[in-house]
C-alpha atoms as a PDB file:
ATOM      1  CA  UNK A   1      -2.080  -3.239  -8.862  1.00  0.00           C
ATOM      2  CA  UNK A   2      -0.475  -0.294  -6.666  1.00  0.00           C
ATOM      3  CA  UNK A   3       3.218   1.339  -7.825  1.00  0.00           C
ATOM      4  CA  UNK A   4       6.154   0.423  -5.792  1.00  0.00           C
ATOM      5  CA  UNK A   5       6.188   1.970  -2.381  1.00  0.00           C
ATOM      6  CA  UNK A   6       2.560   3.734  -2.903  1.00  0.00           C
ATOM      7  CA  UNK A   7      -0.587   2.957  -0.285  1.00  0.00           C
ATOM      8  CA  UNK A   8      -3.713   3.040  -2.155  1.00  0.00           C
ATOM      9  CA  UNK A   9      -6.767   4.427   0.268  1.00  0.00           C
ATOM     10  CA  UNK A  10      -9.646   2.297   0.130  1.00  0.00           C
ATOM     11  CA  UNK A  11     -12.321   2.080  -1.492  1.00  0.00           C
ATOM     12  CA  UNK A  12     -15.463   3.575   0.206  1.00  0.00           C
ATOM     13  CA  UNK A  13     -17.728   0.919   1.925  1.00  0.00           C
ATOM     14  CA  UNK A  14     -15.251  -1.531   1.794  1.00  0.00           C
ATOM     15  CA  UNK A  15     -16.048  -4.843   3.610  1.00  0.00           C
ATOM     16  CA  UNK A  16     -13.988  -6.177   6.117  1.00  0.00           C
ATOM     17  CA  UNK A  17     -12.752  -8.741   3.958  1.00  0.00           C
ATOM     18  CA  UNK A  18     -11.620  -6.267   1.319  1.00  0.00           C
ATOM     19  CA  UNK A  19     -10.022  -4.624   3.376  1.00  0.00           C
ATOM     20  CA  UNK A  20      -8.122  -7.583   5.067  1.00  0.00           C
ATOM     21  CA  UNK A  21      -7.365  -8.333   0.875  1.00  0.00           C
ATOM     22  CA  UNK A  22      -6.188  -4.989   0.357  1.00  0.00           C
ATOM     23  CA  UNK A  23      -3.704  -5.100   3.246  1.00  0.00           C
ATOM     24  CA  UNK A  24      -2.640  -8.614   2.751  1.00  0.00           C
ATOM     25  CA  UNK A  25      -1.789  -7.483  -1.105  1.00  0.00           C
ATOM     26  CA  UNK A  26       0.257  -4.230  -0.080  1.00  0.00           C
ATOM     27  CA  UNK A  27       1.698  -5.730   3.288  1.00  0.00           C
ATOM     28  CA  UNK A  28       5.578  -5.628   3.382  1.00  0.00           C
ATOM     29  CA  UNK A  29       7.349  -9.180   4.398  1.00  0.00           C
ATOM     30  CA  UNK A  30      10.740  -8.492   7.383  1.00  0.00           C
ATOM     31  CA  UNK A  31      12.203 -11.341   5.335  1.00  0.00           C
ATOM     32  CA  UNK A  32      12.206  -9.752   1.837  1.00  0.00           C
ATOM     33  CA  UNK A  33      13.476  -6.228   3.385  1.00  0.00           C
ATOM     34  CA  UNK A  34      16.162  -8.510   4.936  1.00  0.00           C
ATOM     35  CA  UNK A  35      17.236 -10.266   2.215  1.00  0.00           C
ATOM     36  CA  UNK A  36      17.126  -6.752  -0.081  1.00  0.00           C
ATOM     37  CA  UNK A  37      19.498  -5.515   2.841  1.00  0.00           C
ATOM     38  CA  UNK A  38      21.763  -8.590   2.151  1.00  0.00           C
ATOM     39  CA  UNK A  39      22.314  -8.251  -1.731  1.00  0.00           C
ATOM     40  CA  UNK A  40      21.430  -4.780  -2.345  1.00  0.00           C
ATOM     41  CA  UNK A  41      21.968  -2.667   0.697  1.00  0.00           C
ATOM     42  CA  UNK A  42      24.563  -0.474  -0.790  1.00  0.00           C
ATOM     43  CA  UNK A  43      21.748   0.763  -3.364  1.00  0.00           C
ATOM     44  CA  UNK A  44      18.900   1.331  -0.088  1.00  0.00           C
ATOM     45  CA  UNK A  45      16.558  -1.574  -1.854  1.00  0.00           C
ATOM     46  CA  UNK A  46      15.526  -1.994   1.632  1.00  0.00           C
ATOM     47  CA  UNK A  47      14.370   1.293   2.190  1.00  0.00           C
ATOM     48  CA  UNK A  48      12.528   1.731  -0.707  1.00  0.00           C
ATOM     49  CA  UNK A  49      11.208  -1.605  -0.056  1.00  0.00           C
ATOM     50  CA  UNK A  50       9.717  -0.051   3.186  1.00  0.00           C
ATOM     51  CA  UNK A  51       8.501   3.286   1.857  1.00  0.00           C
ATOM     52  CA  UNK A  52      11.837   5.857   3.185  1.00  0.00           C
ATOM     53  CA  UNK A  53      11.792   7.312   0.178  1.00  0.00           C
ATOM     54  CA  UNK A  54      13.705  10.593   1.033  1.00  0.00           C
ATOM     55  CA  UNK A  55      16.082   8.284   3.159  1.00  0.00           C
ATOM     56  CA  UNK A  56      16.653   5.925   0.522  1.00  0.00           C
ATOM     57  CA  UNK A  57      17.684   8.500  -2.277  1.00  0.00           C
ATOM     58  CA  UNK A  58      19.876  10.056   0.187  1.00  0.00           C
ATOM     59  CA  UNK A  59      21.734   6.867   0.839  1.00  0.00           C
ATOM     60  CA  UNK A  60      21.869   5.544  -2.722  1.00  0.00           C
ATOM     61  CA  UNK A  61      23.434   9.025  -3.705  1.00  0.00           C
ATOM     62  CA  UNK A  62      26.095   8.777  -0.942  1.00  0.00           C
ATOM     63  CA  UNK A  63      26.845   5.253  -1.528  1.00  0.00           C
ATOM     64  CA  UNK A  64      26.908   6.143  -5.963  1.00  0.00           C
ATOM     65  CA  UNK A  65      28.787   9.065  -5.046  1.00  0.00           C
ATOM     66  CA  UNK A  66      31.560   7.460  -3.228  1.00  0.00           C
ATOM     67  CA  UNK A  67      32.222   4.473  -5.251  1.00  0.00           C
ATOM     68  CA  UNK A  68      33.299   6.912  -7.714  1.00  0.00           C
ATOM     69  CA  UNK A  69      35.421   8.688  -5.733  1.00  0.00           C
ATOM     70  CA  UNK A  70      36.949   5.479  -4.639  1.00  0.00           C
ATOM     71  CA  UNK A  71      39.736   6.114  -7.787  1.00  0.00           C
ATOM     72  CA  UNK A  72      40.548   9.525  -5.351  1.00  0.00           C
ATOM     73  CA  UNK A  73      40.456   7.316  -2.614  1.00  0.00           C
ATOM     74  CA  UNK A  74      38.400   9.819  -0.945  1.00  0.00           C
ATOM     75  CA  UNK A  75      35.593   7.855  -1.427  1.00  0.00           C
ATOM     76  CA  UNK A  76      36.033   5.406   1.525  1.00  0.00           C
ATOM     77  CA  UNK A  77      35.367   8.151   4.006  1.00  0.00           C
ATOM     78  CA  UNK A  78      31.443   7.858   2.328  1.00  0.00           C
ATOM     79  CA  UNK A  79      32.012   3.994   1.773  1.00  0.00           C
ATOM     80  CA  UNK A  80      32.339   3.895   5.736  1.00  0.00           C
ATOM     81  CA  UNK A  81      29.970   5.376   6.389  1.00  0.00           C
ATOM     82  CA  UNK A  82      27.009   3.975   4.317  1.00  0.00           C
ATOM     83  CA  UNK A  83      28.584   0.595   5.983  1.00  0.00           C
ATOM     84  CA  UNK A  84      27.748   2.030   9.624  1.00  0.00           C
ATOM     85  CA  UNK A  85      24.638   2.820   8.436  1.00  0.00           C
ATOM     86  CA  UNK A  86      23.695  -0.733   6.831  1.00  0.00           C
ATOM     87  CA  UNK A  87      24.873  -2.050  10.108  1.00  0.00           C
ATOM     88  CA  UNK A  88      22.410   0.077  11.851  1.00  0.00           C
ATOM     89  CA  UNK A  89      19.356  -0.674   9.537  1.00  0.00           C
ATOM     90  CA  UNK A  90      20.448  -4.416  10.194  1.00  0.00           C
ATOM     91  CA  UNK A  91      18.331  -3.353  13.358  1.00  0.00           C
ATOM     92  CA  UNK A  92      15.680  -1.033  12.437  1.00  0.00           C
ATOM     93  CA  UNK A  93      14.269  -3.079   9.445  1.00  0.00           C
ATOM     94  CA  UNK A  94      11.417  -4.767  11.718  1.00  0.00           C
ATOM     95  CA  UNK A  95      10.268  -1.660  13.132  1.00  0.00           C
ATOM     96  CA  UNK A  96      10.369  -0.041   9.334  1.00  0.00           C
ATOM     97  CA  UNK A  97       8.167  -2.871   7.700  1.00  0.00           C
ATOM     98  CA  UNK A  98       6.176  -2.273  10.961  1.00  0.00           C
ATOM     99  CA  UNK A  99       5.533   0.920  10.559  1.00  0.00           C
ATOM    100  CA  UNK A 100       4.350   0.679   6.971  1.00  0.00           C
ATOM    101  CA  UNK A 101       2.385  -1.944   7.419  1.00  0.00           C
ATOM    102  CA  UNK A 102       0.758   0.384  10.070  1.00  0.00           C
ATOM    103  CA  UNK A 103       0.351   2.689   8.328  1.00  0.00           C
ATOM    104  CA  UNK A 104      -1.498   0.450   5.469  1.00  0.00           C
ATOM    105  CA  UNK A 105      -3.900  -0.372   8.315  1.00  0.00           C
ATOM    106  CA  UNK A 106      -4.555   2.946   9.197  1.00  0.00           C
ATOM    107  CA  UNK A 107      -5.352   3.891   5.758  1.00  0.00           C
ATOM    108  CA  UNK A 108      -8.276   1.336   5.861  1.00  0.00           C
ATOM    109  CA  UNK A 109      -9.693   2.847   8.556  1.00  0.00           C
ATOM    110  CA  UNK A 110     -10.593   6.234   7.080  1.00  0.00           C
END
C-alpha cells in the first residue's frame, strides 16, 4: 500500500490491467477533496489530499499561527486571509485532483 500523498512508479512490464489497478488504487476522488475542504480546510486536508505538499504546510502554519494570535487579536488579519484562500481553492480543487491523477497516469507510462 503507497504512503499518503506518494506515487509509486510502476512496476516494469506491467500489463495494461495493472496498470489500470495501480491507478484506480492511487486515484484521488473531487468529492473526498471537497468534503476535506468542508470540515478540515482550515488545516489544508485538501491539499495534502491532492499532493501540494509545500502549499499545504504553508497554509496549515498560517492558519495554526493565527488562531493563536487570535488572544492579540492580530490574528484575524491571517484568519482572513486563509478564508480568501479556502474560498479560492473552493475552485481549484477539480483541476488539483486532476492534475494528480495526471500525473499518476504519466507515471505508468515510463
Amino acid at each position: 500500500m503507497s504512503g499518503f500523498g506518494s506515487n509509486p512508479g510502476p512496476v516494469p512490464g506491467m500489463t495494461d490491467t495493472a496498470a489500470m489497478m495501480h491507478y484506480d488504487a492511487n486515484k484521488r476522488s473531487v468529492l473526498i477533496a471537497y468534503i476535506l475542504w468542508f470540515f478540515l480546510g482550515w488545516f489544508a486536508a485538501h491539499r495534502f489530499y491532492a499532493g501540494k505538499m509545500a502549499s499545504g504546510l504553508f497554509m496549515l502554519a498560517v492558519s495554526l499561527i493565527s488562531w493563536a494570535l487570535t488572544a492579540i487579536a492580530i490574528g484575524y488579519l491571517g484568519l482572513a486571509f486563509i478564508g480568501l484562500w479556502l474560498l479560492i481553492d473552493a475552485f481549484l480543487i477539480p483541476g488539483m485532483i486532476r492534475s494528480y491523477n495526471r500525473g499518476i497516469i504519466a507515471s505508468l507510462g515510463r
